[in-house]
Protein backbone atom coordinates (compact mmCIF):
# COMPACT_ATOMS: atom_id res chain seq x y z
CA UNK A 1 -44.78 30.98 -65.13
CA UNK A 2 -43.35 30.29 -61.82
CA UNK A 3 -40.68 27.52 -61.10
CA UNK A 4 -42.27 25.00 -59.04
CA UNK A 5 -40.79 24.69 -55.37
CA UNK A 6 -37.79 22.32 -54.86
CA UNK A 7 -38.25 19.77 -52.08
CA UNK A 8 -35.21 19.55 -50.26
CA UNK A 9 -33.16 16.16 -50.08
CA UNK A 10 -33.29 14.33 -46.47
CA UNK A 11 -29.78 13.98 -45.14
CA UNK A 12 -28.49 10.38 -44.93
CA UNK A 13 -28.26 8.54 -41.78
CA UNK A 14 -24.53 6.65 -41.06
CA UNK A 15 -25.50 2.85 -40.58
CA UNK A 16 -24.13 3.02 -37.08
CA UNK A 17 -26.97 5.79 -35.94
CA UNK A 18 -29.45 3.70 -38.06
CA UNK A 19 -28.78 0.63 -36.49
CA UNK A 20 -28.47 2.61 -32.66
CA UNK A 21 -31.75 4.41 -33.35
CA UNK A 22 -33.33 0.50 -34.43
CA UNK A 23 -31.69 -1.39 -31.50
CA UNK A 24 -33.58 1.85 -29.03
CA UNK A 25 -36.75 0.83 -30.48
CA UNK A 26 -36.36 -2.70 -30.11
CA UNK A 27 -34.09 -3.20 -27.22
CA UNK A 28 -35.34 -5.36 -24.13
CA UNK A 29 -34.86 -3.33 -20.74
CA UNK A 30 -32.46 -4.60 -18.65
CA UNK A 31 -33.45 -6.73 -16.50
CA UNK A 32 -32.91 -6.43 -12.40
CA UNK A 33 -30.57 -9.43 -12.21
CA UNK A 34 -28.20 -7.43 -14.79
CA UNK A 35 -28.34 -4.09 -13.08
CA UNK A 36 -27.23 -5.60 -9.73
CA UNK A 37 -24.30 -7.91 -11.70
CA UNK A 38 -23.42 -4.58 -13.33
CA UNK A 39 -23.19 -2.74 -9.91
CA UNK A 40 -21.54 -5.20 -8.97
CA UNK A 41 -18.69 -5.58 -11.30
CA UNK A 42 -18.46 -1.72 -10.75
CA UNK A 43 -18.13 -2.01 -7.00
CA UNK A 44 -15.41 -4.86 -7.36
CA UNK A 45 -13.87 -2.81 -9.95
CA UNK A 46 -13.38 0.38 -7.34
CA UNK A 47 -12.63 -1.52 -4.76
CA UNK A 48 -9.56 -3.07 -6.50
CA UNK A 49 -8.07 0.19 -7.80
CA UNK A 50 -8.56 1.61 -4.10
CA UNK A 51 -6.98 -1.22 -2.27
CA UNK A 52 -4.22 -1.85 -5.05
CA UNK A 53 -3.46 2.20 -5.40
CA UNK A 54 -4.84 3.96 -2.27
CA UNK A 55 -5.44 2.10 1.17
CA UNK A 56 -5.88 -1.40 2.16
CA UNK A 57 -7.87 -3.34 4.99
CA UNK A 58 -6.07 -4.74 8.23
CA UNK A 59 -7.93 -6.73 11.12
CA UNK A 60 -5.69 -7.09 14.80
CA UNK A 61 -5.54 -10.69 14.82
CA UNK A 62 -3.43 -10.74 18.01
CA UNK A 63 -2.66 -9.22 21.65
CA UNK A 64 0.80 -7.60 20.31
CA UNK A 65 -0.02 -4.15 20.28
CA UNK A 66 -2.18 -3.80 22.94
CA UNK A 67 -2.89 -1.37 24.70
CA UNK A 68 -2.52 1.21 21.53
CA UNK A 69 -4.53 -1.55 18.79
CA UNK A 70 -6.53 -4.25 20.27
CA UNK A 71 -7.36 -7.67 19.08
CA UNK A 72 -10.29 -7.28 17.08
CA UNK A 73 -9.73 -3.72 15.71
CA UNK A 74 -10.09 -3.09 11.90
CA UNK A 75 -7.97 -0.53 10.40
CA UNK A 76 -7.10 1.52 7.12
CA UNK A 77 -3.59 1.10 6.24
CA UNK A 78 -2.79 4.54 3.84
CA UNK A 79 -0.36 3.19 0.96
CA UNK A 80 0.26 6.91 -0.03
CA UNK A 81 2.35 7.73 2.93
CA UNK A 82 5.20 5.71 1.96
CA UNK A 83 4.35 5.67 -1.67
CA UNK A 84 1.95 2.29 -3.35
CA UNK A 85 3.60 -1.16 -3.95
CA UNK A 86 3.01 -2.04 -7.25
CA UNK A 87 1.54 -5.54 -7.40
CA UNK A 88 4.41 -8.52 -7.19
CA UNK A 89 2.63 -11.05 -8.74
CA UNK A 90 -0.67 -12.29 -10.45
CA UNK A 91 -3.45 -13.60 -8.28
CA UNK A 92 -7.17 -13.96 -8.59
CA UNK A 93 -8.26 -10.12 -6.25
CA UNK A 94 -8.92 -10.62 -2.46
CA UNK A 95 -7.76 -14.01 -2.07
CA UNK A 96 -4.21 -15.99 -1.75
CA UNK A 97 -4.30 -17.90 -5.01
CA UNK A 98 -1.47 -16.64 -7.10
CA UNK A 99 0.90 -17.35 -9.72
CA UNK A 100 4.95 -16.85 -9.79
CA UNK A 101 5.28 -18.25 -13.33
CA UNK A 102 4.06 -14.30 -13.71
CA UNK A 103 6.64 -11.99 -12.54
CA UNK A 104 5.67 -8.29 -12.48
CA UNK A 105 7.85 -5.32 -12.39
CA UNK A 106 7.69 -4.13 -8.88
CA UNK A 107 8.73 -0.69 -8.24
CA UNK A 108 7.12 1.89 -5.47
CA UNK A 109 5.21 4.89 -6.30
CA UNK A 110 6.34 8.22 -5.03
CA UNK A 111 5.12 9.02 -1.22
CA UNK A 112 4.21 12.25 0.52
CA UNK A 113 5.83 10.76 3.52
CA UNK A 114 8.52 8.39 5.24
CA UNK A 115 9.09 5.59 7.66
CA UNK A 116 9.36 7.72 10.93
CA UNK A 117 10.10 6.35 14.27
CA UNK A 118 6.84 5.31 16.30
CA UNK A 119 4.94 5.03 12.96
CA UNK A 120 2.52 1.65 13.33
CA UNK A 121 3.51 0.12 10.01
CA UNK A 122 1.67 -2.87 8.39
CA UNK A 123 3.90 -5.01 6.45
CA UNK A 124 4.46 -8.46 4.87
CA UNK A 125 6.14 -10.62 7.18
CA UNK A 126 10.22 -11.40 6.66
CA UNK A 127 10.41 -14.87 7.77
CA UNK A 128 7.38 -16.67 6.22
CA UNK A 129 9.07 -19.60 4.28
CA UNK A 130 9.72 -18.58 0.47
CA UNK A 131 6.63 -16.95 -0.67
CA UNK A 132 6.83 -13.62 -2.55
CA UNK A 133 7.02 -10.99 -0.99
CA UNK A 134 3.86 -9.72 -1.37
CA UNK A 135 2.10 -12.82 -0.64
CA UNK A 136 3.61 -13.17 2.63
CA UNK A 137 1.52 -13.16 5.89
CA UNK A 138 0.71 -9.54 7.01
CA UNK A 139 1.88 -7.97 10.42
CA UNK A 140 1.64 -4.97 12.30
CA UNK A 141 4.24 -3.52 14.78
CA UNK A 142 6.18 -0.14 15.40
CA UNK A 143 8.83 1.17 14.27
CA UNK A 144 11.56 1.95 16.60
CA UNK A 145 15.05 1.82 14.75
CA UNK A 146 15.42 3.96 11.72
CA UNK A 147 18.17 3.03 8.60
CA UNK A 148 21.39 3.91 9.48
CA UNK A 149 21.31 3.80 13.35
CA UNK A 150 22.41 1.87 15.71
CA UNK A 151 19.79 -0.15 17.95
CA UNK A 152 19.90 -1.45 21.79
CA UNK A 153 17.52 -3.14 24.63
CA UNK A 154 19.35 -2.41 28.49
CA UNK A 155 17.70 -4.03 30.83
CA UNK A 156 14.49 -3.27 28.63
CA UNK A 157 14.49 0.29 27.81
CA UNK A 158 15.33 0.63 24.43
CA UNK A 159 18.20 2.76 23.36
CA UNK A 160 18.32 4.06 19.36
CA UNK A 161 22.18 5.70 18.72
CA UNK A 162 22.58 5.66 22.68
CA UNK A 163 19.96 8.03 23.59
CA UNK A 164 16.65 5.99 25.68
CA UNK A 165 13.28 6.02 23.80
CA UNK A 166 11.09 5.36 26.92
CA UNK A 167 7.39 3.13 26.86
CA UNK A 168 4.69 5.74 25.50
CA UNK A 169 2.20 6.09 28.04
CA UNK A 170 -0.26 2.94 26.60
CA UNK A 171 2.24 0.58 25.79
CA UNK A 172 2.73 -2.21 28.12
CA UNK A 173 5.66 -4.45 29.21
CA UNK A 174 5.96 -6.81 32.39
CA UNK A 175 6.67 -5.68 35.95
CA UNK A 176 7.36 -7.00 39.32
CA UNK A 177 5.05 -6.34 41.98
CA UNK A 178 6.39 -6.27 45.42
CA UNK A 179 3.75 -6.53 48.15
CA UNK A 180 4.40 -4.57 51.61
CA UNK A 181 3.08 -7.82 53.14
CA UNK A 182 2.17 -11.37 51.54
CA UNK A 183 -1.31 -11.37 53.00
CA UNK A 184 -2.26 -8.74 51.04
CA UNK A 185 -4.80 -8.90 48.26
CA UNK A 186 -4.26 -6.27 45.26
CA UNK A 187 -8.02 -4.71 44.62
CA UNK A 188 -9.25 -6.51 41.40
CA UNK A 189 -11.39 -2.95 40.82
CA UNK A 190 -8.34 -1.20 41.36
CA UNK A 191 -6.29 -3.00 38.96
CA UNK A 192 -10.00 -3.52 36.32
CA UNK A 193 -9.66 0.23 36.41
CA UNK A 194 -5.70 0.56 35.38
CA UNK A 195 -6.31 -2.11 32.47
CA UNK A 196 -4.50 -4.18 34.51
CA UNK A 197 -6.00 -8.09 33.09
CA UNK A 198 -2.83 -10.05 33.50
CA UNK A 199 -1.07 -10.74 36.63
CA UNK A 200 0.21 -13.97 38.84
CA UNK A 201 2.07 -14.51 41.57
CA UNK A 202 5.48 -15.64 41.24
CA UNK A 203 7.32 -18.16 43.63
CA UNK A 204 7.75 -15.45 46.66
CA UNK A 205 4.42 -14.72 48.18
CA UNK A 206 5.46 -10.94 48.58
CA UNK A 207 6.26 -10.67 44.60
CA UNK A 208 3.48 -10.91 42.07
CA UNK A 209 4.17 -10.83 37.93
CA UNK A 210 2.00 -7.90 36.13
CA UNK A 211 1.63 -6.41 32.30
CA UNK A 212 0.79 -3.16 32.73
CA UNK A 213 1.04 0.39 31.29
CA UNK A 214 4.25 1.95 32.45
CA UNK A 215 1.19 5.03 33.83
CA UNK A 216 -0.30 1.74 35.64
CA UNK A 217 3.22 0.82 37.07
CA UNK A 218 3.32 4.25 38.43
CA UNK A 219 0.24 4.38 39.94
CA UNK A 220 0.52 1.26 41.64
CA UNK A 221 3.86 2.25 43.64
CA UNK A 222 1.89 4.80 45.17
CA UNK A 223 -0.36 2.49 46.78
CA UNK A 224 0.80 2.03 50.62
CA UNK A 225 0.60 -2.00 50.46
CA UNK A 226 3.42 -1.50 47.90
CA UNK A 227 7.00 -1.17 48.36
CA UNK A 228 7.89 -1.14 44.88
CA UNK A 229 6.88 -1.82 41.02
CA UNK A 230 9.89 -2.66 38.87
CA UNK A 231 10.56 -4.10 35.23
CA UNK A 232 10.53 -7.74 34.95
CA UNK A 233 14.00 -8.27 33.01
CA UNK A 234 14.48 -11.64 31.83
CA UNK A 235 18.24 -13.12 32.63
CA UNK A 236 20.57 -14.73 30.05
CA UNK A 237 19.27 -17.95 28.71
CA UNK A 238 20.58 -20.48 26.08
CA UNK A 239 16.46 -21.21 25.07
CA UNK A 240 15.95 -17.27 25.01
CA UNK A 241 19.08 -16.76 23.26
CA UNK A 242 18.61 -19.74 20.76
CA UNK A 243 15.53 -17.56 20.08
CA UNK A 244 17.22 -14.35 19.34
CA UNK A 245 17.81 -12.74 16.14
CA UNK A 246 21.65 -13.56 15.08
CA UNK A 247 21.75 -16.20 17.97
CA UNK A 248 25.05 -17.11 20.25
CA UNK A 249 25.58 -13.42 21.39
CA UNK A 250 23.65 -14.20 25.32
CA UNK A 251 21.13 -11.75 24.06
CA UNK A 252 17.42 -11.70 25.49
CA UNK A 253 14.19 -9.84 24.84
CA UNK A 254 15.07 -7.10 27.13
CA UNK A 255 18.84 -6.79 27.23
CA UNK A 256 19.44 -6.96 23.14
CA UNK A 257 22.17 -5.60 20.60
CA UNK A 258 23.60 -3.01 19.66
CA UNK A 259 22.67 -4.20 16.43
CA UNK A 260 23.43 -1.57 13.03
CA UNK A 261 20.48 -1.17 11.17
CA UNK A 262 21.63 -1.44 7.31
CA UNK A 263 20.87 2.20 5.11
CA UNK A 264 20.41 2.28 1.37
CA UNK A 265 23.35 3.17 -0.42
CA UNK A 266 25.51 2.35 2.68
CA UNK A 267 28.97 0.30 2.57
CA UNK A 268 29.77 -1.73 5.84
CA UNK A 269 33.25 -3.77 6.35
CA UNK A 270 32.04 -8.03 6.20
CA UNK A 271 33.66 -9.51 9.46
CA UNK A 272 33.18 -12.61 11.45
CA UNK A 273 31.44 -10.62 13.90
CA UNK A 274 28.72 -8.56 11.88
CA UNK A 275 28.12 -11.70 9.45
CA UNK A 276 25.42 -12.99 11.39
CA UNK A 277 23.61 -9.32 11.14
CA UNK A 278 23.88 -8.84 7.16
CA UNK A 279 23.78 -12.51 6.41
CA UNK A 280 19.86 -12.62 5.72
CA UNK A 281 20.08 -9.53 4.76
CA UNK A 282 22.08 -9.97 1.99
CA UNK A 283 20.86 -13.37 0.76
CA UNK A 284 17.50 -13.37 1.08
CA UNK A 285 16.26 -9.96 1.18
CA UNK A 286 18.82 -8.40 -1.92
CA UNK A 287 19.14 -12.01 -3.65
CA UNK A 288 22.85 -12.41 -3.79
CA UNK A 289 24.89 -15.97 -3.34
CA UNK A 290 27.28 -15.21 -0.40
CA UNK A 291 28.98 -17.29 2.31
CA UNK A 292 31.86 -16.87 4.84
CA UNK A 293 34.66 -19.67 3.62
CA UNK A 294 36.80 -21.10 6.95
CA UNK A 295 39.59 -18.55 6.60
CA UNK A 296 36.96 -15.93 7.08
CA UNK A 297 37.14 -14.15 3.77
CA UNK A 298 33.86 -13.98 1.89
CA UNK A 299 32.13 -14.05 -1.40
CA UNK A 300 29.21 -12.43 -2.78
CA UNK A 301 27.92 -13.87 -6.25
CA UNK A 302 31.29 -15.88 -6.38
CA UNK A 303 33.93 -13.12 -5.72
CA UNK A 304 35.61 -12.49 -3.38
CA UNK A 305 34.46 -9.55 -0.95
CA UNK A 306 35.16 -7.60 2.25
CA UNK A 307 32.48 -4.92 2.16
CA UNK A 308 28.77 -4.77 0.91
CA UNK A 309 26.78 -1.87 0.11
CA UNK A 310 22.94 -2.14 0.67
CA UNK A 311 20.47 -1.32 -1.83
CA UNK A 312 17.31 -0.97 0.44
CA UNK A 313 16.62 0.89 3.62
CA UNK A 314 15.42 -1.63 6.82
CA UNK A 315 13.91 -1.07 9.72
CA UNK A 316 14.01 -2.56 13.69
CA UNK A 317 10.59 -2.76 14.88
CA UNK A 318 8.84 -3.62 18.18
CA UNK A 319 4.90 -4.74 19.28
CA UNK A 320 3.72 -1.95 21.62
CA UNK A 321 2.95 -4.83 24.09
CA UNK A 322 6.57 -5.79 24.64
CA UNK A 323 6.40 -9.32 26.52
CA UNK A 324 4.00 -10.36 23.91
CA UNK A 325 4.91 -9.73 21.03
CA UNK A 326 6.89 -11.59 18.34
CA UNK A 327 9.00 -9.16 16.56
CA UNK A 328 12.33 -7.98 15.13
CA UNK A 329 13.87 -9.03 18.24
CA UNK A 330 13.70 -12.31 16.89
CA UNK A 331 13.36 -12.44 12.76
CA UNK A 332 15.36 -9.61 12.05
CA UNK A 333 14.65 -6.41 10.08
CA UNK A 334 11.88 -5.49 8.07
CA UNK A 335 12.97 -4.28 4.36
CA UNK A 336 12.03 -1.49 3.02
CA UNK A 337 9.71 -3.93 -0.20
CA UNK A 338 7.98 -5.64 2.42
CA UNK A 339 6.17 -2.39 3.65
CA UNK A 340 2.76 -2.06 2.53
CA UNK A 341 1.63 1.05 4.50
CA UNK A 342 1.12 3.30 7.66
CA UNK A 343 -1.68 2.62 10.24
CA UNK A 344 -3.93 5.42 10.26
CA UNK A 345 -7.21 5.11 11.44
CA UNK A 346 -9.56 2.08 13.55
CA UNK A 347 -12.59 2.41 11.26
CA UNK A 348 -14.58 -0.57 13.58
CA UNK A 349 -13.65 -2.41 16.80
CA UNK A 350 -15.12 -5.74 17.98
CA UNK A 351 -15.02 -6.98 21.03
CA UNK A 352 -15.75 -10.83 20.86
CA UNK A 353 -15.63 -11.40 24.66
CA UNK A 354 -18.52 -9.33 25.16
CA UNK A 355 -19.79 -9.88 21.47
CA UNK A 356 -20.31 -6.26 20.57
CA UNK A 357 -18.49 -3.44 18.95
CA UNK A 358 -16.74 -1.17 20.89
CA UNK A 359 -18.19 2.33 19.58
CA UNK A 360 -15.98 4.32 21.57
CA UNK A 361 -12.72 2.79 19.47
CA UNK A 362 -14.84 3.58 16.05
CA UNK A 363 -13.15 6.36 13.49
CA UNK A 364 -10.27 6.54 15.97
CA UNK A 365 -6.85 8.05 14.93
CA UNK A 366 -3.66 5.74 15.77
CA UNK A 367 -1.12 7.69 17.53
């Protein structure tokens, strides 16, 4: 007689795929209002690790880069140039609220790059009160004096280590205009056509006050009406020079320094005269208790000093629209923590005098 056929044994199911399998037979769909809060939570998600890692958002709020960056351009600022700035403190994404009873480890992220000279830089602002660091208002400028050198303004060309860096050809500063005869009226096309969108006449009829591109200057002296375009240098004056960065020296906006721009790693002699340079520098900026006692010696953290050595690079930088532009001419250097990236790219323009973009500006590279 033949052995009846076995009937083999179902395999068990775990729980976990028993109770998966029953919540996919009776699970609701989810609804619209849930997809779009989940895409949304993804997109906010994305956009933080891009922004905090990657690149960052910058609007020109003001005229003091113009003619290079104009008011109302929006640009990416790359964080990976100069390596990504680890977060300084807590705070609730995209706005100001923040916390300093959290302190985070700060430290920069390796860069494929460096601060180079004419580099547009975005960075947190030196001077604004006692906020951190990171929470301090945002500006842009230039970078024209490198760690380590030596920085001048003569008669407003600036000089890095002695040797002239000269306007690039879309930067502006102020010139005199001087007229062949008084009578005469400059073209308004003419000067439209230049860029030319700020000038007045000074006190002499024959002498009028322009900002201009140093390629406008230069096309202007050829004009016959004109004898001759020069720079509008500003003279010694104790408002100006109350203004000045390390104040008391007769300095101006356009005859200025030398000033030594402090190098990480380097050690500089503490005198009466340089005090005024390092000062800030030292107290604020590398957190050290140090004053200058009435026999001149000093003290750093109590004891008694007579050189420093810096533990940051800084950097002397400039608004490409010289006469208009509030910069390290007057607050000082920018350290090397406050830098939150390079300029790269105008990724929208808007012009709100004639309330429309300007498409030609759009996915532009900044030189």
């Amino acid at each position: 007689m033949s052995n009846p056929t076995e009937t083999p044994r179902p395999e068990r199911k775990s729980r976990r795929a028993e109770r998966a399998n029953e919540s996919s037979k009776t699970g609701r769909p989810k609804s619209r209002l849930r997809e779009w809060v989940d895409a949304l939570v993804f997109a906010v998600v994305v956009m933080l690790v891009v922004r905090t890692l990657f690149f960052d958002l910058f609007r020109i709020p003001t005229p003091s880069m113009e003619k290079s960056l104009l008011v109302g351009d929006y640009l990416f600022v790359s964080k990976l140039h100069y390596g990504t700035r680890t977060p300084m403190t807590f705070g609730i994404p995209f706005t100001g609220i923040h916390t300093r009873a959290v302190e985070l480890p700060n430290y920069r992220l390796p860069g494929f790059g460096q601060v180079e000279r004419g580099d547009a830089i975005v960075f947190n602002w030196p001077a604004d009160g006692d906020k951190p660091i990171d929470r301090r208002e945002h500006y842009i400028k230039r970078v024209v004096g490198l760690p380590g050198e030596t920085f001048e303004i003569r008669d407003k060309v600036v000089h890095v280590d002695g040797a002239a860096v000269p306007l690039q050809d879309d930067m502006q500063q102020m010139y005199y205009v001087y007229k062949t005869d008084p009578r005469v009226v400059l073209p308004g096309a003419q000067l439209a056509e230049l860029g030319v969108s700020e000038i007045s006449q000074t006190a002499d009829p024959s002498v009028l006050r322009m900002n201009a591109t140093p390629v406008a200057a230069a096309e202007m002296q050829t004009w016959s009406y004109v004898s001759a375009v020069e720079p509008a240098v500003s003279r010694p004056d104790p408002r100006l020079d109350a203004m000045m960065f390390a104040p008391g020296r007769g300095w101006t906006p356009d005859t200025f320094g030398p000033l030594p721009i402090p190098k990480k790693g380097q050690t500089v002699e503490l005198t009466p005269d340089t005090w005024d340079f390092y000062r800030t520098v030292i107290t604020r900026y590398e957190g050290h208790a140090a004053e200058i006692a009435a026999d001149s010696t000093f003290r750093i953290d109590g004891v008694p000093a007579t050189t420093y050595t810096f533990s940051q690079d800084y950097f002397f930088v400039m608004g490409d629209n010289r006469d208009n532009s509030e910069d390290s001419r007057f607050w000082g250097y920018v350290p090397m923590d406050h830098i939150v990236g390079k300029a790269i790219l105008v990724y929208f323009s808007w012009d709100a005098a004639r309330t429309l973009p300007r498409f030609g500006r759009i996915f532009s590279l900044i030189r």
